[in-house]
C-alpha atoms as a PDB file:
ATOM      1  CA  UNK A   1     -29.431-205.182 -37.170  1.00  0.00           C
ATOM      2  CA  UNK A   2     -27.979-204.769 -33.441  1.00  0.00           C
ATOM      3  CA  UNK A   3     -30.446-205.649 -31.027  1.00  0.00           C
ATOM      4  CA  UNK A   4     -28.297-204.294 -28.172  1.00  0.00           C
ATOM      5  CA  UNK A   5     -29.819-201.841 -25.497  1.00  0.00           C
ATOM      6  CA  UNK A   6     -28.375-197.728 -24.595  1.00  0.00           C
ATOM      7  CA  UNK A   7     -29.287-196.455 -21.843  1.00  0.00           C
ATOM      8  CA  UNK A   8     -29.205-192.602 -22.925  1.00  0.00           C
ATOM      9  CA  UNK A   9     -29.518-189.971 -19.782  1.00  0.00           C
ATOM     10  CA  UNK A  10     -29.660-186.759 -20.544  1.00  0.00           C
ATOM     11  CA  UNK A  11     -29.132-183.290 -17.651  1.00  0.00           C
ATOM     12  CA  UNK A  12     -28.892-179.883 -18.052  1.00  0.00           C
ATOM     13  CA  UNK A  13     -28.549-177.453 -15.734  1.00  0.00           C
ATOM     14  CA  UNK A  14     -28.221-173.288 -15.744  1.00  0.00           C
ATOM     15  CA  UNK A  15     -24.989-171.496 -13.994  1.00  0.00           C
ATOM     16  CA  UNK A  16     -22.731-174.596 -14.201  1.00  0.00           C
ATOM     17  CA  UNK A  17     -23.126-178.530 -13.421  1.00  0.00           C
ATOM     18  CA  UNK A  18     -25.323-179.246 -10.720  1.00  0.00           C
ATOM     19  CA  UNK A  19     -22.543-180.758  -8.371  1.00  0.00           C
ATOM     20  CA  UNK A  20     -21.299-177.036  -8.768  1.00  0.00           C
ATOM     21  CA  UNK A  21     -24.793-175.518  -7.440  1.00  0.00           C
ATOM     22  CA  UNK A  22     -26.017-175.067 -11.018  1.00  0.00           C
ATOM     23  CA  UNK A  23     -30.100-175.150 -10.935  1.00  0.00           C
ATOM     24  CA  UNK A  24     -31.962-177.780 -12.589  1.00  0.00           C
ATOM     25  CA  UNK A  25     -33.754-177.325 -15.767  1.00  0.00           C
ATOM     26  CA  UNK A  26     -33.726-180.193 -17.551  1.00  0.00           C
ATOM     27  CA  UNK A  27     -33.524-183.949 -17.256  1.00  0.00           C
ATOM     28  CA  UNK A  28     -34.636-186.728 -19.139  1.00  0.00           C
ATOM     29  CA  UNK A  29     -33.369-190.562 -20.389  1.00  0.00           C
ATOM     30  CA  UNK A  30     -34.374-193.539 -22.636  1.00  0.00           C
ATOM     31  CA  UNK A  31     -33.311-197.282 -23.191  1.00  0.00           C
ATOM     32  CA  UNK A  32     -33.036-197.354 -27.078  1.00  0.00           C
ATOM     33  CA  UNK A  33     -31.908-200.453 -29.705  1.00  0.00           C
ATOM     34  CA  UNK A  34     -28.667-198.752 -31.183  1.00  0.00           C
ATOM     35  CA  UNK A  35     -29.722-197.442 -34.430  1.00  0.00           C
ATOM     36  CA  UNK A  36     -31.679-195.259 -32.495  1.00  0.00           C
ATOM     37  CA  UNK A  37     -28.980-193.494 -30.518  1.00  0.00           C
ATOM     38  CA  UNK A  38     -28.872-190.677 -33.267  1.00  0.00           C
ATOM     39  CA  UNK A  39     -31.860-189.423 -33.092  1.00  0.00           C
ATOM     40  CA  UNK A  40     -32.370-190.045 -29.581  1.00  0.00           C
ATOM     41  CA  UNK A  41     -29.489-187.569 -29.112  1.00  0.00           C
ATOM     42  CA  UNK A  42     -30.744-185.469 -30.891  1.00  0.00           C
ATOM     43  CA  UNK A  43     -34.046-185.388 -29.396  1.00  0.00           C
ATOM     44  CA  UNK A  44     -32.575-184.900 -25.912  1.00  0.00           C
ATOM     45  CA  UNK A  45     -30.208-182.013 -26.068  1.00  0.00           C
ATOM     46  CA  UNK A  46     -32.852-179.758 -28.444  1.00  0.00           C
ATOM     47  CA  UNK A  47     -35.257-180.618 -25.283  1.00  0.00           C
ATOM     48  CA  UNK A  48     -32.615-179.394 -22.760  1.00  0.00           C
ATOM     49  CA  UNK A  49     -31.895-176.269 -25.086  1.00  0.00           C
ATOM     50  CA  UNK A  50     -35.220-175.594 -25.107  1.00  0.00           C
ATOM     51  CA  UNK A  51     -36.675-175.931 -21.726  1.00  0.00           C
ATOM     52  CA  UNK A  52     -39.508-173.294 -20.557  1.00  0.00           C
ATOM     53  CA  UNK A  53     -37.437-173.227 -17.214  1.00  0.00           C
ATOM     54  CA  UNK A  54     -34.794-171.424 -19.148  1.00  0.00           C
ATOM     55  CA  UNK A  55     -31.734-172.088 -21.392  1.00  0.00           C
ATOM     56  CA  UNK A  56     -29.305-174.144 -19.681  1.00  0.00           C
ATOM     57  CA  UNK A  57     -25.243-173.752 -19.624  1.00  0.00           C
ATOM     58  CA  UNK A  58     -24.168-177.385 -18.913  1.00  0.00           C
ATOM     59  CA  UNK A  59     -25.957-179.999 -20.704  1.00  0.00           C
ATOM     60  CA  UNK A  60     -24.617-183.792 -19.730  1.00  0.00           C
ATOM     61  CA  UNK A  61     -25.808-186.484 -21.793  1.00  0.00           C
ATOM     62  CA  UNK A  62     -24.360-190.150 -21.044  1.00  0.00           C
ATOM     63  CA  UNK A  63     -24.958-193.171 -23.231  1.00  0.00           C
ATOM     64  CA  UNK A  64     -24.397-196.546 -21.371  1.00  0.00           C
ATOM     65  CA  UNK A  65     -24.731-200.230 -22.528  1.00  0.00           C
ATOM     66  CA  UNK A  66     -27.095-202.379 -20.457  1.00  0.00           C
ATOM     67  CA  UNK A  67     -26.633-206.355 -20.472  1.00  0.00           C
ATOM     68  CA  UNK A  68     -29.611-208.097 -21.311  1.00  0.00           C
ATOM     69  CA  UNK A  69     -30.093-210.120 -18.211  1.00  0.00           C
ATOM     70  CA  UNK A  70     -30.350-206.826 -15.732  1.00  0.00           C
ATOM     71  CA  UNK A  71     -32.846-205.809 -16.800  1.00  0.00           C
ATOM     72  CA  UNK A  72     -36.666-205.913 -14.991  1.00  0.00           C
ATOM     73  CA  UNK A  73     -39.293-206.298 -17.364  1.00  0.00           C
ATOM     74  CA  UNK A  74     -42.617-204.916 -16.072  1.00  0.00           C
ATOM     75  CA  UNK A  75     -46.571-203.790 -16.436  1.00  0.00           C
ATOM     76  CA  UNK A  76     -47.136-200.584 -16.656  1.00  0.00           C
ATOM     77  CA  UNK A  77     -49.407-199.513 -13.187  1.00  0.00           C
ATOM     78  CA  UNK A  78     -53.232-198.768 -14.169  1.00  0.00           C
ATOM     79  CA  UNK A  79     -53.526-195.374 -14.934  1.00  0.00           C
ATOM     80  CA  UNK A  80     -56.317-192.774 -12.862  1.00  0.00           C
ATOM     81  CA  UNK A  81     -57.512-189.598 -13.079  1.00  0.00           C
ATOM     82  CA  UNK A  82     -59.317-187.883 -10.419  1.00  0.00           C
ATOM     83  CA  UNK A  83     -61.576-185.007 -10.899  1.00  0.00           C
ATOM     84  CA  UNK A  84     -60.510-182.177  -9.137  1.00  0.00           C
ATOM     85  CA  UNK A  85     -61.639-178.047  -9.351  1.00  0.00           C
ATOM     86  CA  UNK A  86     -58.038-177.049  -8.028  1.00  0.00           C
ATOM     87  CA  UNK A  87     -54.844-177.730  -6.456  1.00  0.00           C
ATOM     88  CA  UNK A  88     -56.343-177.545  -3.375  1.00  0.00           C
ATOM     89  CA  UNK A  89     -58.767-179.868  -3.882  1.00  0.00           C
ATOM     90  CA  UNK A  90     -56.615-182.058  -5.968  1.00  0.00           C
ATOM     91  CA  UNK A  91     -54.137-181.915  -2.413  1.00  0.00           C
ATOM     92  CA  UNK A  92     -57.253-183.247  -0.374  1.00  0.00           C
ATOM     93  CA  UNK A  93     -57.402-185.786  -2.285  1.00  0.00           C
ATOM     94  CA  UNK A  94     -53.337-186.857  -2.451  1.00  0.00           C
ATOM     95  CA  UNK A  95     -54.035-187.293   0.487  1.00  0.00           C
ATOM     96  CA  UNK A  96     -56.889-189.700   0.392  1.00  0.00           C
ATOM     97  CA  UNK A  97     -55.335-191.507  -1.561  1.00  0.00           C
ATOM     98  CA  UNK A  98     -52.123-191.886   0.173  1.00  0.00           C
ATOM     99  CA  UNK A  99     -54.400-192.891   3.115  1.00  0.00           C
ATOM    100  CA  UNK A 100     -55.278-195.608   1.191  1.00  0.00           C
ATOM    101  CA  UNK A 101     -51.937-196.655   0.647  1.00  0.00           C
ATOM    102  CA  UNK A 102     -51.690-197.323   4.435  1.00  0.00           C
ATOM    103  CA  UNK A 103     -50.093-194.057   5.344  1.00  0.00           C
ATOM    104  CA  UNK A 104     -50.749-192.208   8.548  1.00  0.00           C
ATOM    105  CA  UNK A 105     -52.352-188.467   8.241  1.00  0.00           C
ATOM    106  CA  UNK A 106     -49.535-186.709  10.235  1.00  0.00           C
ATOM    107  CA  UNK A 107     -46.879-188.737   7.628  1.00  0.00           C
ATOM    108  CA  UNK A 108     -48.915-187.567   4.954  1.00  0.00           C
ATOM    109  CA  UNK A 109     -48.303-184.065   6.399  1.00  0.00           C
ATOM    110  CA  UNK A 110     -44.447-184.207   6.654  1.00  0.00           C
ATOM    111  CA  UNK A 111     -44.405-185.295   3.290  1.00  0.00           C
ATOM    112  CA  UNK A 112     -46.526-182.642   1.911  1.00  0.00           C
ATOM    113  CA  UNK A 113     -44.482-180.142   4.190  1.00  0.00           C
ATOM    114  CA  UNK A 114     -41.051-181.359   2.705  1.00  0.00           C
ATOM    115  CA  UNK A 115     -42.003-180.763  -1.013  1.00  0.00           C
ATOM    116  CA  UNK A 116     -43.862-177.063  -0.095  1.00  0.00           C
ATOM    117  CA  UNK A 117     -40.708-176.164   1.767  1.00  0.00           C
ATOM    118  CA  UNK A 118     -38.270-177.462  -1.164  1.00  0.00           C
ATOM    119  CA  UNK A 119     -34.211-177.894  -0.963  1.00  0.00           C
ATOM    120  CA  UNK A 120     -33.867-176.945   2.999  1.00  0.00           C
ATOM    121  CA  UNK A 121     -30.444-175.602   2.216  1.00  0.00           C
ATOM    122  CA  UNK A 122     -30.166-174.045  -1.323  1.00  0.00           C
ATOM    123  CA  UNK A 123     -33.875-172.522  -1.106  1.00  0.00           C
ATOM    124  CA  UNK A 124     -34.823-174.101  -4.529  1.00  0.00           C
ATOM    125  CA  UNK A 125     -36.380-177.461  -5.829  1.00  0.00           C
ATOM    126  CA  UNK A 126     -34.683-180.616  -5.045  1.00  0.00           C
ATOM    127  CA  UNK A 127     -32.537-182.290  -8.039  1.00  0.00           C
ATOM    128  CA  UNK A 128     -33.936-185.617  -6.948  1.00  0.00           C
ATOM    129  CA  UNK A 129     -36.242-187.381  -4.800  1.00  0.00           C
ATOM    130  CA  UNK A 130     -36.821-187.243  -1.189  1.00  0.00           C
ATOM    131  CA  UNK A 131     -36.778-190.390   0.436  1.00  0.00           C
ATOM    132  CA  UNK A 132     -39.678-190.868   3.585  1.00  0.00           C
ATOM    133  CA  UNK A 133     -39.199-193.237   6.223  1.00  0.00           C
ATOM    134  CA  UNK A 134     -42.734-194.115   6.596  1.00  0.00           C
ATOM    135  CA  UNK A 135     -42.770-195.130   9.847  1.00  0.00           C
ATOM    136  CA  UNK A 136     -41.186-192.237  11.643  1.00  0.00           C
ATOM    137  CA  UNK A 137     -41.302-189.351   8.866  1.00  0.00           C
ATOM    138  CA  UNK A 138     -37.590-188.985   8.978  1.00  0.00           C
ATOM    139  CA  UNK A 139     -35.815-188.097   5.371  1.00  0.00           C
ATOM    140  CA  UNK A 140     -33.024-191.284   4.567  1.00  0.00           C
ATOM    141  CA  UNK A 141     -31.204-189.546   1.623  1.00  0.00           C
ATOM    142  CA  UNK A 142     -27.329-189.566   1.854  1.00  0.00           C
ATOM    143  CA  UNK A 143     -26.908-186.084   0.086  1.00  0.00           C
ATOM    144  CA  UNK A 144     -30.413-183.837   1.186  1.00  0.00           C
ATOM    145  CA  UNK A 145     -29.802-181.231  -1.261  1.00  0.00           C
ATOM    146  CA  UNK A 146     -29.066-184.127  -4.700  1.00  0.00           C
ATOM    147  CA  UNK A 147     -31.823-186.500  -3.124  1.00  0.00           C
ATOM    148  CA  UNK A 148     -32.562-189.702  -4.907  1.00  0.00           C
ATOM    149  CA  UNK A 149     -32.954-189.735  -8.904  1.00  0.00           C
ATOM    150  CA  UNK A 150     -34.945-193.008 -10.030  1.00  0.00           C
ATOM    151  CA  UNK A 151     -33.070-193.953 -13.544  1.00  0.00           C
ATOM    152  CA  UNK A 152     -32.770-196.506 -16.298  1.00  0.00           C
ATOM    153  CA  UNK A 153     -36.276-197.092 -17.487  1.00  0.00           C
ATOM    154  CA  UNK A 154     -37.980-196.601 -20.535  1.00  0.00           C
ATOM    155  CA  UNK A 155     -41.149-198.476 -22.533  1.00  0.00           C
ATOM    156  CA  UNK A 156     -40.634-201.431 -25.074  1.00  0.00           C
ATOM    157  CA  UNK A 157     -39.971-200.051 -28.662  1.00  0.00           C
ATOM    158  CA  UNK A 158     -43.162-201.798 -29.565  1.00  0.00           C
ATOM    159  CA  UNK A 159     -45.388-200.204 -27.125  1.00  0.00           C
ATOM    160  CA  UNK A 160     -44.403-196.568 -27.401  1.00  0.00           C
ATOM    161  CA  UNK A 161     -47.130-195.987 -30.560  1.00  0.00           C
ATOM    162  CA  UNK A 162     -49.933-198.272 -28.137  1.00  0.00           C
ATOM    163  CA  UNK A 163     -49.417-195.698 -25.702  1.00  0.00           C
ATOM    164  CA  UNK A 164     -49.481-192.873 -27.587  1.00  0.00           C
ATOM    165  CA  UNK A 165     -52.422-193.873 -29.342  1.00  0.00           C
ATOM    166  CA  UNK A 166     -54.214-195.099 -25.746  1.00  0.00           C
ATOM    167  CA  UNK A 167     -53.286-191.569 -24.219  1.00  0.00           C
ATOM    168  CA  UNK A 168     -54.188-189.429 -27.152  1.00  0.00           C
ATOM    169  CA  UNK A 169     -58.309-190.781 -26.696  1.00  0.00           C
ATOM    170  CA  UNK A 170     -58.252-189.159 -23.284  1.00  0.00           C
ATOM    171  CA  UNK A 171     -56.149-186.370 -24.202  1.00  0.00           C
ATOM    172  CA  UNK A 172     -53.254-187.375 -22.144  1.00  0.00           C
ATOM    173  CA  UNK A 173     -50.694-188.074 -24.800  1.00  0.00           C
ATOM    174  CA  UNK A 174     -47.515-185.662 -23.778  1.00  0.00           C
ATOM    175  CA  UNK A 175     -44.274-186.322 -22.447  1.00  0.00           C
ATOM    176  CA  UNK A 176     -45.358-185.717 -19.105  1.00  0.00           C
ATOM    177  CA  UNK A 177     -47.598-188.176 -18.403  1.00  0.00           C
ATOM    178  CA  UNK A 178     -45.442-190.863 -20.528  1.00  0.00           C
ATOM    179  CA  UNK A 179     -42.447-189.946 -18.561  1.00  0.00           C
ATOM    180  CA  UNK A 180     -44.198-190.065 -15.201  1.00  0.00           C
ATOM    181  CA  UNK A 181     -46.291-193.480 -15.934  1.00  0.00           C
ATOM    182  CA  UNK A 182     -42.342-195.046 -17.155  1.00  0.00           C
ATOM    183  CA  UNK A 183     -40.791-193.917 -13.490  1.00  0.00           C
ATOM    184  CA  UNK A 184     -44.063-194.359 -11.222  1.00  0.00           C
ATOM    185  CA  UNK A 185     -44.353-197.729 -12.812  1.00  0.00           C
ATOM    186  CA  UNK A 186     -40.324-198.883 -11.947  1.00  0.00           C
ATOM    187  CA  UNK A 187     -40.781-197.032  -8.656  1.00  0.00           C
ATOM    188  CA  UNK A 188     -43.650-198.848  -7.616  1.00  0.00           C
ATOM    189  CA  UNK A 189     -41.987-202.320  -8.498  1.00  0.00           C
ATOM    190  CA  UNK A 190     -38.994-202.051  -5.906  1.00  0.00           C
ATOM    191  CA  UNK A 191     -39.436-203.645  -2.694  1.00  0.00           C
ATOM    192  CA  UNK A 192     -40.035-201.292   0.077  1.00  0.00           C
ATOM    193  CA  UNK A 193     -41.515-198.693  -1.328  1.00  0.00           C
ATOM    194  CA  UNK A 194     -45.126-197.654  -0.019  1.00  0.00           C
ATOM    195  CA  UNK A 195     -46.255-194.722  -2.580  1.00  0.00           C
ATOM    196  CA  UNK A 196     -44.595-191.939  -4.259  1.00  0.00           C
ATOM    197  CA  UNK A 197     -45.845-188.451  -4.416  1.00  0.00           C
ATOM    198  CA  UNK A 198     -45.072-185.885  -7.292  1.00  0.00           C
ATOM    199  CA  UNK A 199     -46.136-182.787  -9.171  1.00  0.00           C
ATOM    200  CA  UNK A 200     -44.117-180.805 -11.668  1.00  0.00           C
ATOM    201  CA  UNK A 201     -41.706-178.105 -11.537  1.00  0.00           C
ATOM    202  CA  UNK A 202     -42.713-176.842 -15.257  1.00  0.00           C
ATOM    203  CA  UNK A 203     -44.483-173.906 -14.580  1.00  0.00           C
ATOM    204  CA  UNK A 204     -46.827-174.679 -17.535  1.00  0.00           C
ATOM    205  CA  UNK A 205     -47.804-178.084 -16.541  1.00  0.00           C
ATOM    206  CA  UNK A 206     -50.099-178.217 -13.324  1.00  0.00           C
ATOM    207  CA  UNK A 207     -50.980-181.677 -12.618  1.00  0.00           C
ATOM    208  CA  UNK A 208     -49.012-184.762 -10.456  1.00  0.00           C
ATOM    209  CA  UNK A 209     -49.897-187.845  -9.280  1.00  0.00           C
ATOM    210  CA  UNK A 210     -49.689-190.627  -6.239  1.00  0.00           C
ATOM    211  CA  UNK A 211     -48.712-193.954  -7.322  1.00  0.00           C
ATOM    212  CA  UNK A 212     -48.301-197.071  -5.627  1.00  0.00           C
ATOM    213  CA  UNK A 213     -48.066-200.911  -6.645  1.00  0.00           C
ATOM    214  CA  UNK A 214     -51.771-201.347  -5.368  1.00  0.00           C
ATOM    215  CA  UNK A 215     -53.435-198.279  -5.802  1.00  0.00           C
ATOM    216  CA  UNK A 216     -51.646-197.316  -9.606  1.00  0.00           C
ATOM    217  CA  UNK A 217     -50.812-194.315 -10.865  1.00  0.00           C
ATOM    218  CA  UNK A 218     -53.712-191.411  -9.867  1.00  0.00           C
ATOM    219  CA  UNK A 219     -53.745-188.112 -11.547  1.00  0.00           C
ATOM    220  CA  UNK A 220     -54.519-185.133 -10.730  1.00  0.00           C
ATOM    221  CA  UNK A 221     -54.869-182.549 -12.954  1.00  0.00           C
ATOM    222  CA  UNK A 222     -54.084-179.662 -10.157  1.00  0.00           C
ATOM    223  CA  UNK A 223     -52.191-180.150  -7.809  1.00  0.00           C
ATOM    224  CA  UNK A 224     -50.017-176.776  -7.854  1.00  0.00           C
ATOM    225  CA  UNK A 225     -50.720-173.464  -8.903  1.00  0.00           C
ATOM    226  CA  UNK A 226     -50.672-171.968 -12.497  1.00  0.00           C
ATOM    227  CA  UNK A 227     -47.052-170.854 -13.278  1.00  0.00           C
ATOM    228  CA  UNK A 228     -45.284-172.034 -10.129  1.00  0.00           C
ATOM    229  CA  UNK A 229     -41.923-172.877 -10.262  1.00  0.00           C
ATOM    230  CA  UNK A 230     -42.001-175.216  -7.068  1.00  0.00           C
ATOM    231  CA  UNK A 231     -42.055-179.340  -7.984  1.00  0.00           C
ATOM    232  CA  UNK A 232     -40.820-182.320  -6.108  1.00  0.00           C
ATOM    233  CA  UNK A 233     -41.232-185.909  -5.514  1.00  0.00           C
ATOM    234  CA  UNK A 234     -41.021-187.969  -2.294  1.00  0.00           C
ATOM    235  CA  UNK A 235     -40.388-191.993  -1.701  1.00  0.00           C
ATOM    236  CA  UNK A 236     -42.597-193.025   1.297  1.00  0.00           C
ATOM    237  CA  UNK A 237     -40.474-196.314   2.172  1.00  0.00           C
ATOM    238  CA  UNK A 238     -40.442-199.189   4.840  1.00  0.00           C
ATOM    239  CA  UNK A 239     -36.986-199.684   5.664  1.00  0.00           C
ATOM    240  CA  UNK A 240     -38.722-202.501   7.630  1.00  0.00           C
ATOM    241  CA  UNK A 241     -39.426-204.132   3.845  1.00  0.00           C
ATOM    242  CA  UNK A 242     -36.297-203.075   2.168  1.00  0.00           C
ATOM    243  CA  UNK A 243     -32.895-201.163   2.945  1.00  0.00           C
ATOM    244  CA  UNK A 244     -32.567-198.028   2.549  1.00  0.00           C
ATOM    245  CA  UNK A 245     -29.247-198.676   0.699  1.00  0.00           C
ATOM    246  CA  UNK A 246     -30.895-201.232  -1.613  1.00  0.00           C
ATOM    247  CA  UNK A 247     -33.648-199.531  -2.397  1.00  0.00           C
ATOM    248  CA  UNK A 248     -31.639-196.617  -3.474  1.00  0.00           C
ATOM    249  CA  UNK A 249     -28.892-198.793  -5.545  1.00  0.00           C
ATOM    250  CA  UNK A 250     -32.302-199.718  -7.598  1.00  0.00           C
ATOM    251  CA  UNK A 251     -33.556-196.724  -8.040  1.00  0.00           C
ATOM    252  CA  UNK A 252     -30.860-195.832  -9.739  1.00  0.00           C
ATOM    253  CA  UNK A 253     -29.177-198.335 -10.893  1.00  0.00           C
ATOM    254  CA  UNK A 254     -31.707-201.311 -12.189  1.00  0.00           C
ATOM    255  CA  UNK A 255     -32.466-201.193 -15.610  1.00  0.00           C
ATOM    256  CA  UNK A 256     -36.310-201.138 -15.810  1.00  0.00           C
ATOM    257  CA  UNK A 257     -38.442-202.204 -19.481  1.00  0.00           C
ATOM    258  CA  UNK A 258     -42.392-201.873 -19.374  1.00  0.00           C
ATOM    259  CA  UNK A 259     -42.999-204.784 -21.645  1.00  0.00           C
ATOM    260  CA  UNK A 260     -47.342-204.945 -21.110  1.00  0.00           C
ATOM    261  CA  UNK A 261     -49.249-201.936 -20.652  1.00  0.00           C
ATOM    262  CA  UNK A 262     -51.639-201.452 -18.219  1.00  0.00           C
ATOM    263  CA  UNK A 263     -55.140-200.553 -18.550  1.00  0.00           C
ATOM    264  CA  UNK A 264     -55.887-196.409 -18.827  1.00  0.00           C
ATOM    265  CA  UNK A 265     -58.945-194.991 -17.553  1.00  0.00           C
ATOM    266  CA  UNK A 266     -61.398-192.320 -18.474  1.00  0.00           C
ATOM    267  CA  UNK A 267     -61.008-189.614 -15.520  1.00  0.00           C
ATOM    268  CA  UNK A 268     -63.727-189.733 -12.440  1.00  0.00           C
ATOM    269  CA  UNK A 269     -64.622-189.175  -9.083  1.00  0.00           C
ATOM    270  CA  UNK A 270     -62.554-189.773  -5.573  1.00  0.00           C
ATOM    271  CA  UNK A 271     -65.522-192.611  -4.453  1.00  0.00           C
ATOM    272  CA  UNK A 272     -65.344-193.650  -8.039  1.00  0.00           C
ATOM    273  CA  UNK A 273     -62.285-195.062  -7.505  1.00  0.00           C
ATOM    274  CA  UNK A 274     -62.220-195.831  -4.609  1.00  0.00           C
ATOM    275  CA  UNK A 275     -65.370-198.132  -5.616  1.00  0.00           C
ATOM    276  CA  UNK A 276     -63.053-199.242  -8.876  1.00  0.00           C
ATOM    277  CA  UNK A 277     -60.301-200.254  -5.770  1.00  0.00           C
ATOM    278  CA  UNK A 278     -62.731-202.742  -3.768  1.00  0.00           C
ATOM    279  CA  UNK A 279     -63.991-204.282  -7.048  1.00  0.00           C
ATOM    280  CA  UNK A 280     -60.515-205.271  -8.092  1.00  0.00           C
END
């Protein structure tokens, strides 16, 4: 049996391909031993067919070989959750905790700004990432509207039912938060980056998180209104630690493998945490 590793990346997109202007529904990838391209196929285009955003018109899916020596094996960042009433409250305290990460209040505010205001020149949700100089709040992504799209990362085949099983006592096992731990986690890894910021687009799904290499990956289980459309993400990166060129070229280039997870924890309070923090 072929031990060989796919990477399998899968986009769809309503009104044509995205390059053409077509908005984003879907998008979604693995790293899978080749038996399991099949069903991994499979699995991806009935999940871009069946997207709550809609029913998409261009589906891409591309299946790529990865050499074993590229790729970055990795822990998985502690996982938080932080009690919050609301997405406003859960905002207060994004911002906390990005303030931990070392990040200044008025950067905190740009940030929050360019993910509330969206796509600057299409009006609608970024297809990618914004990238955040952290030091002077300017955005460093060649293409504004496409931003940056972290790729090639995916869990050991052996951990995926660990996971599951961890997730499922706390009631967090959904493709969501898997998804999110898997990109936070090879995010947090690349030199450079400070923290990342993110909530959802699914207008069903109302949580998002801050993760950093230091801090983890914090929950919040609001931070966005009930059946809003509007989701982003934003790199907050030192080009003083890493160039911005580099830093992109791994993002979305470096195969990534969580080999060890991290551990998961049962959700509490802001100074919870932050107590958890000091005694680490």
């Amino acid at each position: 049996m072929s031990q060989e590793l796919y990477s399998i990346r899968m986009r769809a997109a309503q009104g044509g391909p995205h390059e053409s202007g077509g908005r984003h529904i879907s998008g979604a990838e693995r790293i899978v031993l080749e038996e399991k391209i099949p069903v991994t196929l499979e699995k991806l285009f009935l999940r871009a067919l069946k997207h709550g955003l809609g029913r998409p018109d261009f589906i891409n899916i591309i299946i790529e070989f990865i050499s074993p020596e590229k790729i970055q094996k990795v822990t998985s960042l502690p996982v938080y959750t932080i009690r919050c009433r609301d997405y406003l409250e859960g905002r207060k305290l994004a911002r906390k905790v990005l303030e931990l990460a070392g990040i200044e209040r008025r950067l905190i505010e740009r940030g929050f700004n360019y993910l509330l205001e969206g796509c600057f020149d299409c009006g609608t949700n970024m297809r990618g990432a914004i990238l955040m100089d952290v030091n002077t709040g300017c955005r460093l992504e060649p293409d504004p509207n496409r931003g940056i799209r972290a790729s090639r990362m995916d869990y050991a085949p052996n951990l995926e039912e660990i996971l599951s099983r961890e997730l499922e006592k706390l009631g967090l096992n959904n493709d969501h938060v898997r998804e999110a731990l898997c990109l936070a986690t090879k995010v947090a890894h690349v030199p450079g980056i400070v923290a990342e910021l993110c909530w959802s687009d699914d207008p069903g799904y109302t949580a998002g998180y801050v993760a950093s290499a230091n801090l983890g990956y914090v929950r919040f289980n609001y931070l966005k209104e009930k059946d809003s459309r509007r989701g982003g993400r934003i790199f907050f990166i030192d080009p003083t630690m890493g160039k911005p060129e580099e830093i992109i070229k791994i993002l979305e280039q470096k195969p990534c493998i969580i080999s060890k997870l991290g551990p998961i924890y049962s959700e509490m309070t802001f100074d919870e945490f932050r107590k958890r923090l000091k005694e680490h």
